[in-house]
PDB file of N, CA and C in Angstrom:
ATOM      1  N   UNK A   1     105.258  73.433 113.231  1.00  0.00           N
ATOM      2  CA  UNK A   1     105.741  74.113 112.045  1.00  0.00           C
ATOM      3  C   UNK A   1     105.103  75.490 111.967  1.00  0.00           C
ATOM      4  N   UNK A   2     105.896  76.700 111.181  1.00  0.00           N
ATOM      5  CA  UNK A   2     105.720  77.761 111.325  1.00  0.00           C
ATOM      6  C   UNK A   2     105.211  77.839 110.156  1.00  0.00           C
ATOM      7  N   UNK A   3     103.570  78.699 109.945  1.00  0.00           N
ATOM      8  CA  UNK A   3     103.182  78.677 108.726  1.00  0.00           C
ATOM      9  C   UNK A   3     103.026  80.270 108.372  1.00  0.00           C
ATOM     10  N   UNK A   4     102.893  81.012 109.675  1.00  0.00           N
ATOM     11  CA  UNK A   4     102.623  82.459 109.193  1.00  0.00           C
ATOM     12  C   UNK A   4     103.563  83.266 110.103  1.00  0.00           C
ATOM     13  N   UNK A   5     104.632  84.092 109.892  1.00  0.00           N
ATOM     14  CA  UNK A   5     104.889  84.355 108.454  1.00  0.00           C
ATOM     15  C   UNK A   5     105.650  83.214 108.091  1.00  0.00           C
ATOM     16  N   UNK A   6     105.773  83.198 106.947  1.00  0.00           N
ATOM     17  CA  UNK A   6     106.675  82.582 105.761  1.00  0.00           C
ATOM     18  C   UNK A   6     107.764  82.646 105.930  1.00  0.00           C
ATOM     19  N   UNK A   7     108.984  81.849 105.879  1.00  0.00           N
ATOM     20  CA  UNK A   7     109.939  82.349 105.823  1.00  0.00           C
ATOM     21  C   UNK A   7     110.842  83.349 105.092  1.00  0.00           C
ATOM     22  N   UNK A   8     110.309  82.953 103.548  1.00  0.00           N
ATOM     23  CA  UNK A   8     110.399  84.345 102.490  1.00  0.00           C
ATOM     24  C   UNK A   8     110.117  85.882 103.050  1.00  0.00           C
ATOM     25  N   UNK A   9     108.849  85.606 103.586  1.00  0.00           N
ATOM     26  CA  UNK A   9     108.749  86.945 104.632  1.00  0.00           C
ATOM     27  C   UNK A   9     109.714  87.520 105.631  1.00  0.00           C
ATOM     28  N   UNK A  10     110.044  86.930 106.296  1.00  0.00           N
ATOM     29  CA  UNK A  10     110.903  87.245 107.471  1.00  0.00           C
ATOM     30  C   UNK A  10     112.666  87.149 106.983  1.00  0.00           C
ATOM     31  N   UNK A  11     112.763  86.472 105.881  1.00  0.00           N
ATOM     32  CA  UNK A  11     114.188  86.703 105.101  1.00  0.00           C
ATOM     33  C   UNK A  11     114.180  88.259 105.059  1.00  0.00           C
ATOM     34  N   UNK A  12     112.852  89.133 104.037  1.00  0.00           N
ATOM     35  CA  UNK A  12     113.033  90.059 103.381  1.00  0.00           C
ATOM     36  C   UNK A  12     112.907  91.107 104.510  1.00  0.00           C
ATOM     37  N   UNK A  13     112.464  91.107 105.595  1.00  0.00           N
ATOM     38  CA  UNK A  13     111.979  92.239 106.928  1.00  0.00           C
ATOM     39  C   UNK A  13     113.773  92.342 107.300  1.00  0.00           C
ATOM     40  N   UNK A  14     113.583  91.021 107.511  1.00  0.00           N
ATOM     41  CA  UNK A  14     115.139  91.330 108.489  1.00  0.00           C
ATOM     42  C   UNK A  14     116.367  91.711 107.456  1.00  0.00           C
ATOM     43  N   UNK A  15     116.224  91.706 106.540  1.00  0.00           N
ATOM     44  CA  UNK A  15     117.686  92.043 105.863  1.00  0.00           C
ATOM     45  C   UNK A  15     116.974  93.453 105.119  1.00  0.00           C
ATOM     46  N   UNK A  16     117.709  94.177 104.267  1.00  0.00           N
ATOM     47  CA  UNK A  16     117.409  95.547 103.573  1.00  0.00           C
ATOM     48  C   UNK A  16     117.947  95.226 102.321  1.00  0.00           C
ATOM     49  N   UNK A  17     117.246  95.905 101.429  1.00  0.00           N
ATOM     50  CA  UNK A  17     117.859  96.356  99.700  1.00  0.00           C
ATOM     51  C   UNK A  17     118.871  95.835 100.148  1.00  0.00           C
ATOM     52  N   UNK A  18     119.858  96.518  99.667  1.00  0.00           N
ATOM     53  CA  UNK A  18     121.376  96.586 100.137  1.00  0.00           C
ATOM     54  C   UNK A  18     121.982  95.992 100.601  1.00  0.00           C
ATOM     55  N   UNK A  19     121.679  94.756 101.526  1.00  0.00           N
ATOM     56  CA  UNK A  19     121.921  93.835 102.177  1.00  0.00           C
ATOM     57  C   UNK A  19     120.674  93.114 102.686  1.00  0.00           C
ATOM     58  N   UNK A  20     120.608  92.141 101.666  1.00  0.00           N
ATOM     59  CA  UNK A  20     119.656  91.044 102.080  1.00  0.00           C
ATOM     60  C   UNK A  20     120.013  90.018 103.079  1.00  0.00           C
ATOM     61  N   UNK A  21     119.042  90.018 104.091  1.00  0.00           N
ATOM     62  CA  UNK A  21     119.663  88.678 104.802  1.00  0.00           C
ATOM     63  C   UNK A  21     119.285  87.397 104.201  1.00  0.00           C
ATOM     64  N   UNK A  22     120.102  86.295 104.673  1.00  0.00           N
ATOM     65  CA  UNK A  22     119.973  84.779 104.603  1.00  0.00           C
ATOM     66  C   UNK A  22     119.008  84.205 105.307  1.00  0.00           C
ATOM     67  N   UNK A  23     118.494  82.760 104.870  1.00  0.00           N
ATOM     68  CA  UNK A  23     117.634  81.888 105.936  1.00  0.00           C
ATOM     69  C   UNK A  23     118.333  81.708 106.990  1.00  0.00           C
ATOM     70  N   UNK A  24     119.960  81.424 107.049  1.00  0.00           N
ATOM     71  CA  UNK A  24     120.965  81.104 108.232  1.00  0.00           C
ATOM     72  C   UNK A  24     120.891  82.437 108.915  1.00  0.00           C
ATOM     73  N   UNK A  25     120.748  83.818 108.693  1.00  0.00           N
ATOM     74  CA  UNK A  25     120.321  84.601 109.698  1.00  0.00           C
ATOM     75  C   UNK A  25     119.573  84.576 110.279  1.00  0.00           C
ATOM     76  N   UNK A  26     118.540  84.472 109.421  1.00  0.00           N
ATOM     77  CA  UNK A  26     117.200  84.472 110.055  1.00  0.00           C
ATOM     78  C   UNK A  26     117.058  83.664 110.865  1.00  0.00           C
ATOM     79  N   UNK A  27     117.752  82.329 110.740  1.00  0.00           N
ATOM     80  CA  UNK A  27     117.604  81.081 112.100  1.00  0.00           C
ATOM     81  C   UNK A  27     118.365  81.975 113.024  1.00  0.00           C
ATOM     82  N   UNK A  28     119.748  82.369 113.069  1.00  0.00           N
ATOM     83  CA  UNK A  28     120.304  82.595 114.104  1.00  0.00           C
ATOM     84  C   UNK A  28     119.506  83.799 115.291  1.00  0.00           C
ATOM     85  N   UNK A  29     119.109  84.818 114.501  1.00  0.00           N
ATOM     86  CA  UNK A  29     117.855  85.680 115.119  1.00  0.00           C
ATOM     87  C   UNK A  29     117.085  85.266 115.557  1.00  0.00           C
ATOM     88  N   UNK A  30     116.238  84.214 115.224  1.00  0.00           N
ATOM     89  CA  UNK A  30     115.161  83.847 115.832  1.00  0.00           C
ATOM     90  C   UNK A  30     115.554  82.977 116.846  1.00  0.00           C
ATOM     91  N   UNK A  31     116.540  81.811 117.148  1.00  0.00           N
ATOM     92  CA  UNK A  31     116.849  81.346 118.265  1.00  0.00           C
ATOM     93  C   UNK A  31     117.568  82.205 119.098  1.00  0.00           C
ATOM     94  N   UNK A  32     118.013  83.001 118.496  1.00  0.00           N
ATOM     95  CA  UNK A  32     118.997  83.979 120.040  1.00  0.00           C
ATOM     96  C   UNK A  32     117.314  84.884 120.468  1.00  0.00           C
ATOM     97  N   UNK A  33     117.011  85.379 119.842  1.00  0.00           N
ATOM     98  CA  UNK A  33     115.499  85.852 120.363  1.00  0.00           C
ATOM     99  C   UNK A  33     114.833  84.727 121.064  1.00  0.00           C
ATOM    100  N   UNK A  34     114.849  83.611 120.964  1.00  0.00           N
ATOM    101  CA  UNK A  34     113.626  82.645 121.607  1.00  0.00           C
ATOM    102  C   UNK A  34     114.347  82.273 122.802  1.00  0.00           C
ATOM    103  N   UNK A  35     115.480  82.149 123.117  1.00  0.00           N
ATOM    104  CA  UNK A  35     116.451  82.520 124.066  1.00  0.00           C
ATOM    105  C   UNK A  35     116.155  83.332 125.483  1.00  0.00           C
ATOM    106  N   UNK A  36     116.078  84.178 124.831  1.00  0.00           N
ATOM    107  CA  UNK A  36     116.039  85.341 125.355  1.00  0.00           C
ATOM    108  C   UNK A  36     114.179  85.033 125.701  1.00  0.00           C
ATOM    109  N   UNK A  37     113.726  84.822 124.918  1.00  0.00           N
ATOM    110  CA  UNK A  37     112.084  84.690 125.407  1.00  0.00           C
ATOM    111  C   UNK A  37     111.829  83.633 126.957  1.00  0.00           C
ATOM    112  N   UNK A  38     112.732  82.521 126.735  1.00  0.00           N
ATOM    113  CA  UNK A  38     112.407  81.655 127.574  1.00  0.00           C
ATOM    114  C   UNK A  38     113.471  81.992 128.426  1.00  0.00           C
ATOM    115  N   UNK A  39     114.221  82.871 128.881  1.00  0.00           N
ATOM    116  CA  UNK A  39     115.424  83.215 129.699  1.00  0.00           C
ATOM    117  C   UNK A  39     114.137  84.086 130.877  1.00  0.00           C
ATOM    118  N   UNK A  40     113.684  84.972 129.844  1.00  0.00           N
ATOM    119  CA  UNK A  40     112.492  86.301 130.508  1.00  0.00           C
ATOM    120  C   UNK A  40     111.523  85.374 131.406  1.00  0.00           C
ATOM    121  N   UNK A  41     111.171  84.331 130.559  1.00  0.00           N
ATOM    122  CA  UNK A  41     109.450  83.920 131.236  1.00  0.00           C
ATOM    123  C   UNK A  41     110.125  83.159 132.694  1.00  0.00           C
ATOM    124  N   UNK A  42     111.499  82.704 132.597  1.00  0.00           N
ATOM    125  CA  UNK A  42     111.954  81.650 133.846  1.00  0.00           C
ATOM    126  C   UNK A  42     112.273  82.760 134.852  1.00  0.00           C
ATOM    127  N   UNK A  43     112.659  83.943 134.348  1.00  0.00           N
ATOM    128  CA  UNK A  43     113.072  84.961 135.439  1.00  0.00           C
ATOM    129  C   UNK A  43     111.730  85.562 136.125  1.00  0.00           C
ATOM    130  N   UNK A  44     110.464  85.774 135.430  1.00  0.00           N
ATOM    131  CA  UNK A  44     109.679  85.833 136.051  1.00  0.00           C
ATOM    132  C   UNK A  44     108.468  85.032 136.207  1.00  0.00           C
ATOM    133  N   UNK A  45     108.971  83.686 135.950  1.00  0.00           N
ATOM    134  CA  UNK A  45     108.050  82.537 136.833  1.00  0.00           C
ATOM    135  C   UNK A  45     106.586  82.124 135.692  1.00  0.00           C
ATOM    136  N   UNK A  46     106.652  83.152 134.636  1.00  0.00           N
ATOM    137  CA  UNK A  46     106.101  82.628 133.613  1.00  0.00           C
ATOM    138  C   UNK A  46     106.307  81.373 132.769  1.00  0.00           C
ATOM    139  N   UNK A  47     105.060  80.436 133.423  1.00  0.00           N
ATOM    140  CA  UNK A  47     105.291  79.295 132.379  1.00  0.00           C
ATOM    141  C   UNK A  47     104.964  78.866 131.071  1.00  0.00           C
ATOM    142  N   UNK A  48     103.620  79.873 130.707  1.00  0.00           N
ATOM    143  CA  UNK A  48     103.570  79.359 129.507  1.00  0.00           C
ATOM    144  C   UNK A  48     102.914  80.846 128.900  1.00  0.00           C
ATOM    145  N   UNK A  49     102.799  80.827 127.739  1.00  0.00           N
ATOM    146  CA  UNK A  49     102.520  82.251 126.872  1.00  0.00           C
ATOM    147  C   UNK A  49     101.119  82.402 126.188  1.00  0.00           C
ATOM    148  N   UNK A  50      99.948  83.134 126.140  1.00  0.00           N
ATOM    149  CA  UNK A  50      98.971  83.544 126.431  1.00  0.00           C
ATOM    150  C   UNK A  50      98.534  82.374 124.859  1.00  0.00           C
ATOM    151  N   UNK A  51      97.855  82.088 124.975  1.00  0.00           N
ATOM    152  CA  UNK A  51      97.299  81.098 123.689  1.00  0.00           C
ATOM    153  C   UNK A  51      97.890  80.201 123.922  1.00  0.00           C
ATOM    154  N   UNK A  52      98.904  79.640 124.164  1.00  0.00           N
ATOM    155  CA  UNK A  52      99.792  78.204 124.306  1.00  0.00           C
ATOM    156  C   UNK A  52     100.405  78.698 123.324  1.00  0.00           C
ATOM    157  N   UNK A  53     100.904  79.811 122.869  1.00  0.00           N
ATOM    158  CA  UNK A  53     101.765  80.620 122.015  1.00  0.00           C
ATOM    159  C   UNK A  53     103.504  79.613 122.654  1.00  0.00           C
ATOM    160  N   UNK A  54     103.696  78.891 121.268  1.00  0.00           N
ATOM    161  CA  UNK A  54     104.996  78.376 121.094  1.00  0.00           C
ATOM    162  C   UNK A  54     106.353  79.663 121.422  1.00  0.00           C
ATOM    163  N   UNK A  55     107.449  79.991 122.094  1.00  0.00           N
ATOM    164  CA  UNK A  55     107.982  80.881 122.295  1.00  0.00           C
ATOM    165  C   UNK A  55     109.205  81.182 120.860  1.00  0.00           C
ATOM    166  N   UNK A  56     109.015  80.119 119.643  1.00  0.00           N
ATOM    167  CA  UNK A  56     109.780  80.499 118.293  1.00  0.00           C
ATOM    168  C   UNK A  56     108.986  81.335 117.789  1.00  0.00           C
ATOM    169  N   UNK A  57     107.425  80.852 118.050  1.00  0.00           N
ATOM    170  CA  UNK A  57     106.108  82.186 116.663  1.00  0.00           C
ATOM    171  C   UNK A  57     106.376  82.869 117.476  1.00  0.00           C
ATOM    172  N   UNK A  58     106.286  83.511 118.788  1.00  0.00           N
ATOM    173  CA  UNK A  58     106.516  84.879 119.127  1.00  0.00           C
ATOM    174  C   UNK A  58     107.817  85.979 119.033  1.00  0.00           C
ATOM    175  N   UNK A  59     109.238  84.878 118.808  1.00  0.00           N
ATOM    176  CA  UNK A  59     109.988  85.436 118.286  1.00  0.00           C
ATOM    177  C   UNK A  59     109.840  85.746 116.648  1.00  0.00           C
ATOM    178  N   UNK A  60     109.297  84.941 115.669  1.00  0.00           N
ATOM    179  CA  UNK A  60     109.183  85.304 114.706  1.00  0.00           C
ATOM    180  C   UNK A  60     107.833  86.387 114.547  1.00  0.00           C
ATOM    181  N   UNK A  61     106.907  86.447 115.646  1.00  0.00           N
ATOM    182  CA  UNK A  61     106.062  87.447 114.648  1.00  0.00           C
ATOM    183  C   UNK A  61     106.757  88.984 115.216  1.00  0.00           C
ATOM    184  N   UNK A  62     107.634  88.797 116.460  1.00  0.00           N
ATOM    185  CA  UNK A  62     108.233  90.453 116.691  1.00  0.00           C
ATOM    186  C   UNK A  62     109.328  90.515 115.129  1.00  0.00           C
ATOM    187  N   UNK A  63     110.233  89.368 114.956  1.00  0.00           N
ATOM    188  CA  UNK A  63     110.900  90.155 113.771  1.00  0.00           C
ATOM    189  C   UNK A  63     109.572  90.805 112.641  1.00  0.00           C
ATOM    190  N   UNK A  64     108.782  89.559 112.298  1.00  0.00           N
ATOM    191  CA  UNK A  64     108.458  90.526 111.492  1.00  0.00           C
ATOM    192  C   UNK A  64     107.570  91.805 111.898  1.00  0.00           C
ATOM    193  N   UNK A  65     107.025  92.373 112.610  1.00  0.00           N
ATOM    194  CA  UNK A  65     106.518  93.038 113.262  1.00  0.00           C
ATOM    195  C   UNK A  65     107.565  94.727 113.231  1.00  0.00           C
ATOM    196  N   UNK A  66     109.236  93.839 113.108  1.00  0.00           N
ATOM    197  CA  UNK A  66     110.035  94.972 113.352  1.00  0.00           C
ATOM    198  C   UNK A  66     110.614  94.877 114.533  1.00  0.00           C
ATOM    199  N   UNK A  67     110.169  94.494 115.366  1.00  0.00           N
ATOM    200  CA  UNK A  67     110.912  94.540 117.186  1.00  0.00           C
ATOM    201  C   UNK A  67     111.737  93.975 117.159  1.00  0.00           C
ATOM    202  N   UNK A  68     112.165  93.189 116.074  1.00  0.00           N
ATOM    203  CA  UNK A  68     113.821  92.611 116.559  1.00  0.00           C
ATOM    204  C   UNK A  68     114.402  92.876 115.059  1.00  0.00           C
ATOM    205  N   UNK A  69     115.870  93.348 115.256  1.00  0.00           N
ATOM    206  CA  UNK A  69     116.265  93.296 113.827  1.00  0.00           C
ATOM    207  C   UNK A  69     117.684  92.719 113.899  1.00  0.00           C
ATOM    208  N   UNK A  70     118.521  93.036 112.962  1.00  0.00           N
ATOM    209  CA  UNK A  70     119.682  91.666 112.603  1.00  0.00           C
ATOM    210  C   UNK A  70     121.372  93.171 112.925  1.00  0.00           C
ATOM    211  N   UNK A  71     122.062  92.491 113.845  1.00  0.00           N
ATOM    212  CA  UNK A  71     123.192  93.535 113.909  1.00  0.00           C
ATOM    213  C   UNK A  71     124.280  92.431 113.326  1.00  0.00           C
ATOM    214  N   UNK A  72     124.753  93.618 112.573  1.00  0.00           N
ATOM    215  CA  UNK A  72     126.073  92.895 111.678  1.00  0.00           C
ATOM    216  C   UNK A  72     127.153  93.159 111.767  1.00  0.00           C
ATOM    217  N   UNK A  73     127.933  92.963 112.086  1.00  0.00           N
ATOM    218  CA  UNK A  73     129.518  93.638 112.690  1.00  0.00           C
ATOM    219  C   UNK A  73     130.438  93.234 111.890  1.00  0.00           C
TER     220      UNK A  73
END
């Protein structure tokens, strides 16, 4: 279980004033990001991530961090 950030947190990073995002975004971001995390580490033979870092907290601490954000079409 993910305790830091919050999910309240990472609702309010990834969406703006103006358009707030949802928790259902926020899932969909973070698994297409964790995706993409474990797509990277198999392409280069990386098996596991520096702490035994779970590859969902590292997608969630880049959103909130800013490195990943939400495209809306």
């Amino acid at each position: 279980m993910i305790n830091e950030p919050s999910v309240d947190a990472l609702v309010r990073k990834l969406g703006t004033d103006e358009e707030p995002a949802s928790k259902y975004e926020l899932c969909v971001v973070a698994a297409k990001r964790t995706r993409q995390i474990i797509e990277q580490m198999q392409s280069t033979g990386v098996t596991e991530l520096p702490g035994k870092q779970k590859e969902i907290v590292l997608a969630c601490q880049e959103i909130m961090n800013g490195k990943v954000k939400s495209s809306r079409d």
